[in-house]
PDB file of N, CA and C in Angstrom:
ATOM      1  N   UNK A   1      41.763  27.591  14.299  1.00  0.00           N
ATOM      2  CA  UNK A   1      40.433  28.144  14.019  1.00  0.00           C
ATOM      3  C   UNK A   1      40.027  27.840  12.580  1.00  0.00           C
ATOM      4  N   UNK A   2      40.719  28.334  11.767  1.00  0.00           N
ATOM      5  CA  UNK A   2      40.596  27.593  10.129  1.00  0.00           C
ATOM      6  C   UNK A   2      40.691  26.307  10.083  1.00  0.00           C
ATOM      7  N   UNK A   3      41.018  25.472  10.521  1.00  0.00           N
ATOM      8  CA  UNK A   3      40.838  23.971  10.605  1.00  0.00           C
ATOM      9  C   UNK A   3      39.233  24.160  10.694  1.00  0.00           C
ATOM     10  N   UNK A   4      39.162  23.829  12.281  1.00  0.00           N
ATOM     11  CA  UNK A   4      37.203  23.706  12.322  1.00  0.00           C
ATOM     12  C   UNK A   4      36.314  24.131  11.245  1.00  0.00           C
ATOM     13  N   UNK A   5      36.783  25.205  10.461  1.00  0.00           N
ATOM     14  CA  UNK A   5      35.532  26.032   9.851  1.00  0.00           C
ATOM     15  C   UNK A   5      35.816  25.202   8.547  1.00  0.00           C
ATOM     16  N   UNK A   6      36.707  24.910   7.906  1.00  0.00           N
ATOM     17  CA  UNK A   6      37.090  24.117   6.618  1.00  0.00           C
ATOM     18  C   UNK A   6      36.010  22.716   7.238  1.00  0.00           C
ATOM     19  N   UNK A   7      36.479  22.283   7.895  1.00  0.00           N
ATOM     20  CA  UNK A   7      35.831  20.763   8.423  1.00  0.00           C
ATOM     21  C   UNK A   7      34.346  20.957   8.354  1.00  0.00           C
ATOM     22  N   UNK A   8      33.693  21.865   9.052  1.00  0.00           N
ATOM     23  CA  UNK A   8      32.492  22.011   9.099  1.00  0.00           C
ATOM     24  C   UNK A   8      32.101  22.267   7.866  1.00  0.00           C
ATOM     25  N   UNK A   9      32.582  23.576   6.514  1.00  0.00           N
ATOM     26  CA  UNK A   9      31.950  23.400   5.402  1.00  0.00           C
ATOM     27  C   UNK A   9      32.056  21.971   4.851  1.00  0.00           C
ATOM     28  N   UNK A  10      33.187  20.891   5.108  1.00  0.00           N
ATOM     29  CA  UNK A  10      32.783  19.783   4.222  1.00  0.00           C
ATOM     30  C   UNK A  10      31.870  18.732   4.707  1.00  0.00           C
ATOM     31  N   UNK A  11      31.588  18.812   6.559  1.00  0.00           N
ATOM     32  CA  UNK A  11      30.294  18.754   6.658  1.00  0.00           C
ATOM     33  C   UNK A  11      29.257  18.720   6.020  1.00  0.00           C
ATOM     34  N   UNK A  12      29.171  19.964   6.315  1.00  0.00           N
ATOM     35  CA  UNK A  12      27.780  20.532   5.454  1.00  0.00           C
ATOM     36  C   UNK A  12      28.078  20.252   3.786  1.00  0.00           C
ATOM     37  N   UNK A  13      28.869  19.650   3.115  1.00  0.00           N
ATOM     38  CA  UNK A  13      28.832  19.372   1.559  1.00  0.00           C
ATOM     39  C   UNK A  13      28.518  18.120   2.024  1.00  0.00           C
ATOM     40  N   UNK A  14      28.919  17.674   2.218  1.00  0.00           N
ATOM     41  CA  UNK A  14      28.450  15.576   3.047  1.00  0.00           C
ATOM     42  C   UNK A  14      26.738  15.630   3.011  1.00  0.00           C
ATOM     43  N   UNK A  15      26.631  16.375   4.186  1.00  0.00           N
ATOM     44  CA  UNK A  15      25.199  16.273   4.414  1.00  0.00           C
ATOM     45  C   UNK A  15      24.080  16.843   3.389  1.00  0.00           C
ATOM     46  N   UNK A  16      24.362  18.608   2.346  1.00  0.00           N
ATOM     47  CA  UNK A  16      24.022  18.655   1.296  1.00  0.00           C
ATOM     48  C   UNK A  16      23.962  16.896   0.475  1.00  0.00           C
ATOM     49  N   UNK A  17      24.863  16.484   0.421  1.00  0.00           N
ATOM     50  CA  UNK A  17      24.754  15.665  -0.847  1.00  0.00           C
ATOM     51  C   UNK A  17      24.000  14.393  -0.607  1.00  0.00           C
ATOM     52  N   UNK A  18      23.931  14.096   0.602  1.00  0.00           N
ATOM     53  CA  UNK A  18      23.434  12.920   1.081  1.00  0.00           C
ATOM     54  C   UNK A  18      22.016  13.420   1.064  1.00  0.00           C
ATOM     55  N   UNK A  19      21.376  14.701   1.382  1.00  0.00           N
ATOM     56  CA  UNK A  19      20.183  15.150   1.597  1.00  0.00           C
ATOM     57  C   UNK A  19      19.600  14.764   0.032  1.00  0.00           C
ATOM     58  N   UNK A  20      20.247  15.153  -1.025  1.00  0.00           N
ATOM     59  CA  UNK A  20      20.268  15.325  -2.386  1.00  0.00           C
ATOM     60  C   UNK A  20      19.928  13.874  -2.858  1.00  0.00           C
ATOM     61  N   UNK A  21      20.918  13.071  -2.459  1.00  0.00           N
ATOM     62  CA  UNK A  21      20.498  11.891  -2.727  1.00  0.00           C
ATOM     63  C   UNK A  21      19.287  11.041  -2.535  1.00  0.00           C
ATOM     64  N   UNK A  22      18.867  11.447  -1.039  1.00  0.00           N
ATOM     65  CA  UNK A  22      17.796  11.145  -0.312  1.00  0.00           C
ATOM     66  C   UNK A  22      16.939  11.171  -1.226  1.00  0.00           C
ATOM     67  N   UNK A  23      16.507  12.619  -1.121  1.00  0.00           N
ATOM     68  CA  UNK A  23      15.438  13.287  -2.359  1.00  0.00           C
ATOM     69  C   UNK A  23      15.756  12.648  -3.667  1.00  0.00           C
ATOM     70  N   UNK A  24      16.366  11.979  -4.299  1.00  0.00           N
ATOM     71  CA  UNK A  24      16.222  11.768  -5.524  1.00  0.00           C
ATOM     72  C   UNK A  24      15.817   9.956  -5.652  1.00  0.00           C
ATOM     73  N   UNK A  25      16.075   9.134  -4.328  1.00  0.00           N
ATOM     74  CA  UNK A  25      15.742   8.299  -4.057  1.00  0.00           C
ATOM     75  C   UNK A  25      14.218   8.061  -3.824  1.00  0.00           C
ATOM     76  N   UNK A  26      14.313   8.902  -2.834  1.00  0.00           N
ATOM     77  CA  UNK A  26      12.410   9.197  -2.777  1.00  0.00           C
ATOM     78  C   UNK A  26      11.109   9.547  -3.849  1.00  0.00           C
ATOM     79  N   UNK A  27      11.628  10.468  -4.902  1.00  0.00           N
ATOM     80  CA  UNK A  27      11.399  10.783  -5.667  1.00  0.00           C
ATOM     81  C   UNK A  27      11.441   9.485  -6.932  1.00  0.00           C
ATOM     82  N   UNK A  28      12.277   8.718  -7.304  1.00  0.00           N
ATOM     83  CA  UNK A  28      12.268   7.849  -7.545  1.00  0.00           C
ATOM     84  C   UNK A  28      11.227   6.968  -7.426  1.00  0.00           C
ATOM     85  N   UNK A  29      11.030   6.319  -5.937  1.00  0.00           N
ATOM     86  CA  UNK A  29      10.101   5.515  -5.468  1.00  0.00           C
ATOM     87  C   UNK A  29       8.788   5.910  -5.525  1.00  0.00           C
ATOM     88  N   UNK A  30       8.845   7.321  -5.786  1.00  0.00           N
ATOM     89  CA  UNK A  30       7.093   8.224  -6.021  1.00  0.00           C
ATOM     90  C   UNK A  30       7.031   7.558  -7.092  1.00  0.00           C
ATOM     91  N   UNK A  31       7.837   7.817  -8.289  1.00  0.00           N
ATOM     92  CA  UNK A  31       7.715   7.503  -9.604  1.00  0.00           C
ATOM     93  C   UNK A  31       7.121   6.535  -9.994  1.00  0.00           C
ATOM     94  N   UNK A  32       8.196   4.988  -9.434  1.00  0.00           N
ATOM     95  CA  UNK A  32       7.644   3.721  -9.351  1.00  0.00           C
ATOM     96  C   UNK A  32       6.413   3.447  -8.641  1.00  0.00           C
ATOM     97  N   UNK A  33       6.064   4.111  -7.765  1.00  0.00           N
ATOM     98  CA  UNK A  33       4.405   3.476  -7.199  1.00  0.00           C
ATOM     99  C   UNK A  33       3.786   4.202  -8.041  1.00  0.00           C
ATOM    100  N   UNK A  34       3.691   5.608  -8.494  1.00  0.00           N
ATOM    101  CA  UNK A  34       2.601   6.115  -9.341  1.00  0.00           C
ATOM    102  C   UNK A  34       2.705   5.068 -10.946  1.00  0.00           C
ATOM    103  N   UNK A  35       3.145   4.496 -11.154  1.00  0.00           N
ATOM    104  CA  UNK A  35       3.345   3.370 -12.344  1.00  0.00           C
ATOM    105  C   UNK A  35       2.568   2.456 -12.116  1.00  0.00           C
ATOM    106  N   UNK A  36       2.611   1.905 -10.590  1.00  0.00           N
ATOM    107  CA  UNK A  36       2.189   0.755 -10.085  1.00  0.00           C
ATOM    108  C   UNK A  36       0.753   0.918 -10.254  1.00  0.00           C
ATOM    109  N   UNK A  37       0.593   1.954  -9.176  1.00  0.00           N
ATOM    110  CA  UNK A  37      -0.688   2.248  -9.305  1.00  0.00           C
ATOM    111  C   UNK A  37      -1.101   2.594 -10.662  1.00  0.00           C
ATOM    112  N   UNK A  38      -1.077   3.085 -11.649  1.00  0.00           N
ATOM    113  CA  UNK A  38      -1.577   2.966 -12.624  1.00  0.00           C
ATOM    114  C   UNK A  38      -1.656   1.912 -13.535  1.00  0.00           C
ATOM    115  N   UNK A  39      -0.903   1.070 -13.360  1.00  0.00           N
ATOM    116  CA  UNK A  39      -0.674  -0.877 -13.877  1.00  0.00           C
ATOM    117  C   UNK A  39      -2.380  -1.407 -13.312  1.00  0.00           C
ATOM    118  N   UNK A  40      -2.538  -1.080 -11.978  1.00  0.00           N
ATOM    119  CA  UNK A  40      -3.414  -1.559 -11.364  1.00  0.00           C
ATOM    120  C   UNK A  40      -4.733  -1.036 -11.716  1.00  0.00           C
ATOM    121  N   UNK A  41      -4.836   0.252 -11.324  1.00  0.00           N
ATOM    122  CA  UNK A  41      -6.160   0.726 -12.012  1.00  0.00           C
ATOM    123  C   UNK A  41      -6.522  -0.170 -13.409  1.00  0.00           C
ATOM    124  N   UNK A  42      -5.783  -0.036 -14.108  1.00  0.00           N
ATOM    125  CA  UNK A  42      -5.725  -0.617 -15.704  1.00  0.00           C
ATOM    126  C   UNK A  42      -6.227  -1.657 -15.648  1.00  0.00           C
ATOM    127  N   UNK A  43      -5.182  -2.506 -14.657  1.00  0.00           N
ATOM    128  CA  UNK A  43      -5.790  -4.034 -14.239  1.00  0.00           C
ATOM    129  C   UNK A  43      -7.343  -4.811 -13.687  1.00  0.00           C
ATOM    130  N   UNK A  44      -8.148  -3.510 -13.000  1.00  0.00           N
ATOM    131  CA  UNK A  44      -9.120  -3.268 -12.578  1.00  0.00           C
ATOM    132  C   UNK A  44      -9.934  -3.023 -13.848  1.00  0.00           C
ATOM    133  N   UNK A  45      -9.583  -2.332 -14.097  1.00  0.00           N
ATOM    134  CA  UNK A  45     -10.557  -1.551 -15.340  1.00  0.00           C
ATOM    135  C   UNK A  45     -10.815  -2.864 -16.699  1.00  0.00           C
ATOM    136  N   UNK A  46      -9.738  -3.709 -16.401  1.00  0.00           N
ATOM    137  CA  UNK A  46     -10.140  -5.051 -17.858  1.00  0.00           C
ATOM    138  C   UNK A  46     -10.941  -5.547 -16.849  1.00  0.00           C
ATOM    139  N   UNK A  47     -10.386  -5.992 -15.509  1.00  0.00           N
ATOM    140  CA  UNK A  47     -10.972  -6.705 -14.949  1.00  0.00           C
ATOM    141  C   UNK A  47     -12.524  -6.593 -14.892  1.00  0.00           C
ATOM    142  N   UNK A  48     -12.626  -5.581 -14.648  1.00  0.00           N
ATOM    143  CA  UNK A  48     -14.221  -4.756 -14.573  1.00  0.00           C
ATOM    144  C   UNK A  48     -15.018  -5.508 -15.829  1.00  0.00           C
ATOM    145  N   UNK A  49     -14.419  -5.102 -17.215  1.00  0.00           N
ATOM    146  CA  UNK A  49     -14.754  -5.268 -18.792  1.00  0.00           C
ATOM    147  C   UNK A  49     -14.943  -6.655 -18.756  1.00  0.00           C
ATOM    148  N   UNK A  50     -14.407  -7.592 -18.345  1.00  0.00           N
ATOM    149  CA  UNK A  50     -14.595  -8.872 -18.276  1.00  0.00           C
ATOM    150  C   UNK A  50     -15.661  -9.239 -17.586  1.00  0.00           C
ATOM    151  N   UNK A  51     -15.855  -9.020 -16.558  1.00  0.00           N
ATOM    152  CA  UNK A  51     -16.874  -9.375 -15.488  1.00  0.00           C
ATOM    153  C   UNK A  51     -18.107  -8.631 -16.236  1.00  0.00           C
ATOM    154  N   UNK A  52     -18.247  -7.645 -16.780  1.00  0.00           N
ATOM    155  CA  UNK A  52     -19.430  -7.515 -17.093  1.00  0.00           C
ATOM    156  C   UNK A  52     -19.850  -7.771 -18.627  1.00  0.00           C
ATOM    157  N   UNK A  53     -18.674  -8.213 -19.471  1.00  0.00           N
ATOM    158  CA  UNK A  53     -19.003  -9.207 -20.320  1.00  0.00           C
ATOM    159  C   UNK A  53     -19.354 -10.475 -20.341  1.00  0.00           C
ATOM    160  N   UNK A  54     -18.842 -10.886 -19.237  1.00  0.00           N
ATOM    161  CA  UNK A  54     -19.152 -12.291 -18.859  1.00  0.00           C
ATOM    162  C   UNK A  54     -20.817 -12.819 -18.862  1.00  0.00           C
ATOM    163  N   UNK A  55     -21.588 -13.339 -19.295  1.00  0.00           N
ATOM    164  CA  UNK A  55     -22.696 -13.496 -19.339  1.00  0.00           C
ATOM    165  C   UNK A  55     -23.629 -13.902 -18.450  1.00  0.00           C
ATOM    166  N   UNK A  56     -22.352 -14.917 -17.453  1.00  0.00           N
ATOM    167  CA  UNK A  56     -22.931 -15.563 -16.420  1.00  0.00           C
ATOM    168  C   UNK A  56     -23.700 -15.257 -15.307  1.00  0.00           C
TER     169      UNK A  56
END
């Protein structure tokens, strides 16, 4: 009976940590696109400045 229940808490530490990881992976990748996207806006925004400096 103490066998199973030991096994199952390290289960559940496995899956805690992998969950943990998940989330910090994901979180991560939020990070990097909110960058991106703001590279881009930026990129837009000269782009914009140009085009309507442009005389042509």
């Amino acid at each position: 009976m103490g066998d199973s229940e030991g096994l199952e808490i390290e289960y559940l530490k496995k899956e805690t940590a992998q969950r943990r990881a998940q989330e910090e992976t994901e979180a991560t990748h939020k990070e990097e696109a909110d960058n991106l996207q703001d590279k881009i806006t930026d990129l837009e925004t000269k782009v914009d400045a140009l085009k309507t400096s442009d005389p042509s």
